[in-house]
Protein backbone atom coordinates (compact mmCIF):
# COMPACT_ATOMS: atom_id res chain seq x y z
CA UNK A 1 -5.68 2.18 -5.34
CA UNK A 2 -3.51 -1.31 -5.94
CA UNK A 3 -6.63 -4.52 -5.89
CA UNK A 4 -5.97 -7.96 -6.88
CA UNK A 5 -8.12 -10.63 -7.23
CA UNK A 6 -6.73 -14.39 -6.37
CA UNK A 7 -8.83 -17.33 -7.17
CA UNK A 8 -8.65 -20.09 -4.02
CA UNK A 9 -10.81 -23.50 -3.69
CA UNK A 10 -12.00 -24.36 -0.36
CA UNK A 11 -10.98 -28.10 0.68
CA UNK A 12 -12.79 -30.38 2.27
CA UNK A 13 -10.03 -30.30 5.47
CA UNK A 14 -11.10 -26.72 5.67
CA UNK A 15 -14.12 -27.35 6.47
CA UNK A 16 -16.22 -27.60 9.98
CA UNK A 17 -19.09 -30.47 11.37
CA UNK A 18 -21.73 -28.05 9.36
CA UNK A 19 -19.87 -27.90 6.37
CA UNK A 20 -18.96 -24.26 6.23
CA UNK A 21 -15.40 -22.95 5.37
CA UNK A 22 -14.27 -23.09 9.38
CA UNK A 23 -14.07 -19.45 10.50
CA UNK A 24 -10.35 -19.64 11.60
CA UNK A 25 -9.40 -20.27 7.81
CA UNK A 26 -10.39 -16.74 6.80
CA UNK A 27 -6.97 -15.80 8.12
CA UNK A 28 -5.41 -17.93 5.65
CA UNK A 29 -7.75 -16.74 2.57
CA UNK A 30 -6.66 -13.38 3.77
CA UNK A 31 -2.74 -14.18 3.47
CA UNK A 32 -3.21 -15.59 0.07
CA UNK A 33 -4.81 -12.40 -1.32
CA UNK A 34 -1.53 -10.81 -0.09
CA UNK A 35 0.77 -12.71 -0.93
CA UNK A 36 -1.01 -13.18 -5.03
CA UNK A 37 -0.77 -9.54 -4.84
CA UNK A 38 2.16 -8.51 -4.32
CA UNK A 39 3.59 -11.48 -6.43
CA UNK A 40 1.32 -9.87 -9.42
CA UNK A 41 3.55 -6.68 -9.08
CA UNK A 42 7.01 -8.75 -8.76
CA UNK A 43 7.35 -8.81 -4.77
CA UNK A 44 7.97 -12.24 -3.56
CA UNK A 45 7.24 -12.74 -0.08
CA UNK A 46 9.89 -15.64 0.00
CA UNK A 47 12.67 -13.34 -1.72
CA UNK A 48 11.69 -10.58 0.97
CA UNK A 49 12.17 -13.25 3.65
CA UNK A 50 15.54 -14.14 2.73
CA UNK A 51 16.89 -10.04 2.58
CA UNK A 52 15.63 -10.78 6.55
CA UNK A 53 12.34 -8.41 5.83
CA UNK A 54 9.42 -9.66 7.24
CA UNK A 55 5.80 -8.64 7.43
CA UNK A 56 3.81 -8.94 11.04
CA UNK A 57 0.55 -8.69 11.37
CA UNK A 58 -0.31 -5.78 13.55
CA UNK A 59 -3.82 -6.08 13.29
CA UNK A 60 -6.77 -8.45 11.40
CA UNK A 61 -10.38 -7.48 11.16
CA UNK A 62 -12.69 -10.18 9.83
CA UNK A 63 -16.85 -9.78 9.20
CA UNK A 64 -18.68 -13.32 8.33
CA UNK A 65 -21.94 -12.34 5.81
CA UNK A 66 -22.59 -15.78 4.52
CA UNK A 67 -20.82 -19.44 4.57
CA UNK A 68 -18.69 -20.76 2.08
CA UNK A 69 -18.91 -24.48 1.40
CA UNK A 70 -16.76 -27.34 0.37
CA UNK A 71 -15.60 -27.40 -3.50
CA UNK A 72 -16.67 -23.42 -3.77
CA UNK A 73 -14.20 -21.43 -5.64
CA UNK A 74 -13.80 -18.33 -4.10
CA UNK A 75 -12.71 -14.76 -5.37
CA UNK A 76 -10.43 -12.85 -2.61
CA UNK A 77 -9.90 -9.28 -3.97
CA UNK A 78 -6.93 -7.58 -1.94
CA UNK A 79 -7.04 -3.69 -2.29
CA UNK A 80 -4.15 -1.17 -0.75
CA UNK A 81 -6.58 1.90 -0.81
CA UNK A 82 -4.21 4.55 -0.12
CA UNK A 83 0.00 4.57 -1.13
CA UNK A 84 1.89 2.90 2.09
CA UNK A 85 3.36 6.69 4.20
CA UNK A 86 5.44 4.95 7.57
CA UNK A 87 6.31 1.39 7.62
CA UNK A 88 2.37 0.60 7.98
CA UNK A 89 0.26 -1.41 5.55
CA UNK A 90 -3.01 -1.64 5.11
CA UNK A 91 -5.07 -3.72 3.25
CA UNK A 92 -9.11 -4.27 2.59
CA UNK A 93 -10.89 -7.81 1.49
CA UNK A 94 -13.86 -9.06 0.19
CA UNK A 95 -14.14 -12.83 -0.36
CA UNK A 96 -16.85 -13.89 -2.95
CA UNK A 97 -18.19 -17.16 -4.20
CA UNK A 98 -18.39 -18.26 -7.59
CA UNK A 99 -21.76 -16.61 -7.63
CA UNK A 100 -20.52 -13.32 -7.16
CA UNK A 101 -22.24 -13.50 -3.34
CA UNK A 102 -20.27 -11.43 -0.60
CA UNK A 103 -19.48 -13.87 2.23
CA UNK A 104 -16.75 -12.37 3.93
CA UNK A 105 -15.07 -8.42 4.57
CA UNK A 106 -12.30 -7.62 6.37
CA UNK A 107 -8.68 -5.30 6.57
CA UNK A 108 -5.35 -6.27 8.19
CA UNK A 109 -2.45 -4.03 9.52
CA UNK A 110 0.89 -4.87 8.60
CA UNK A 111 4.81 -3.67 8.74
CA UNK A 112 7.92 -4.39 6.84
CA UNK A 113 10.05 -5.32 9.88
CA UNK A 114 13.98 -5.93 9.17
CA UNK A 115 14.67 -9.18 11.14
CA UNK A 116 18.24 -8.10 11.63
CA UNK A 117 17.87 -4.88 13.87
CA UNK A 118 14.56 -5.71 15.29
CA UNK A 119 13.12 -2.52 13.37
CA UNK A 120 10.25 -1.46 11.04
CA UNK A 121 11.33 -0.39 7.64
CA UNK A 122 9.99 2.18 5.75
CA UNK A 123 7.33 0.67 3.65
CA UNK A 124 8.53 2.83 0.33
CA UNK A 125 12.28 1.37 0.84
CA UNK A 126 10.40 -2.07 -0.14
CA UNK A 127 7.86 -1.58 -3.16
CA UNK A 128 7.60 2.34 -3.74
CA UNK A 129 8.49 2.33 -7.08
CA UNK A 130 6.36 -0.67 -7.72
CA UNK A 131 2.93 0.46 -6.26
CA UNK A 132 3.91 4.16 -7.79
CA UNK A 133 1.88 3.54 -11.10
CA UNK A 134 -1.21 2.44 -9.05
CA UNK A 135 -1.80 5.96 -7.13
CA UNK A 136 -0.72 8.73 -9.70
C-alpha cells in the first residue's frame, strides 16, 4: 500500500456562518492529499499536465464524523491500497485534526486520460515503476 500524509491549515475563507470547515471544501483537502502524494514519489501533476495527461475524477465519496474549525491544522493521509491494474485509480482518506480526532473519510476514482486522443491511459505507463517498491 502507497499512504501519504500532507499537513493543510484551514482558513478562515473556508469556513461557513457556524464556523465549520464548509463541507464543499473537503473536495479540495482531498486533491491536496493527491497531489502531496504523488509529488512525494516524483510525479508532478503540473509536469503530467503539460505531456497532455490528465486525471478526471470518475467518482468522490465523502463521510463528515466531526467539524473542523478555523486555524485547525489538519492531517490528510492519502493511501492507494492496492497497485493501479487498468487506467483506474483509487484512493482512500482520512482527514484528522491536530488532536489526532477523525473528522472526515472518504475514496475518489480517478483515470490518467491523454488529452490528445480523448483516451484513458494505462495507469502503469504513468508511475509503475514508481509505486513498484510500495506493493512488493
Amino acid at each position: 500500500m502507497f499512504e501519504f500524509t500532507a499537513q493543510r491549515r484551514v482558513t478562515y475563507g473556508e469556513t461557513d456562518k457556524m464556523g465549520y470547515l464548509y463541507y464543499g471544501h473537503y473536495a479540495e483537502y482531498y486533491e491536496t492529499g493527491r497531489v502531496e502524494a504523488f509529488r512525494s514519489i516524483g510525479l508532478v501533476y503540473k509536469e503530467l499536465e503539460e505531456t497532455g495527461i490528465i486525471m478526471p475524477v470518475l467518482e468522490l465519496h465523502c463521510n463528515y464524523h466531526k467539524p473542523a474549525f478555523y486555524d485547525d491544522m489538519l492531517s490528510i493521509r492519502t493511501m492507494l491500497p492496492k497497485y493501479p491494474d487498468g487506467v483506474k485509480l483509487y484512493f482512500e482518506y482520512e482527514i484528522r485534526n491536530q488532536e489526532g480526532t477523525l473528522l472526515n473519510t472518504g475514496n475518489s476514482t480517478l483515470i490518467f486520460f491523454n488529452v490528445a486522443n480523448r483516451k484513458p491511459v494505462p495507469a502503469a505507463e504513468i508511475m509503475g515503476e514508481k509505486l513498484a517498491p510500495f506493493f512488493t
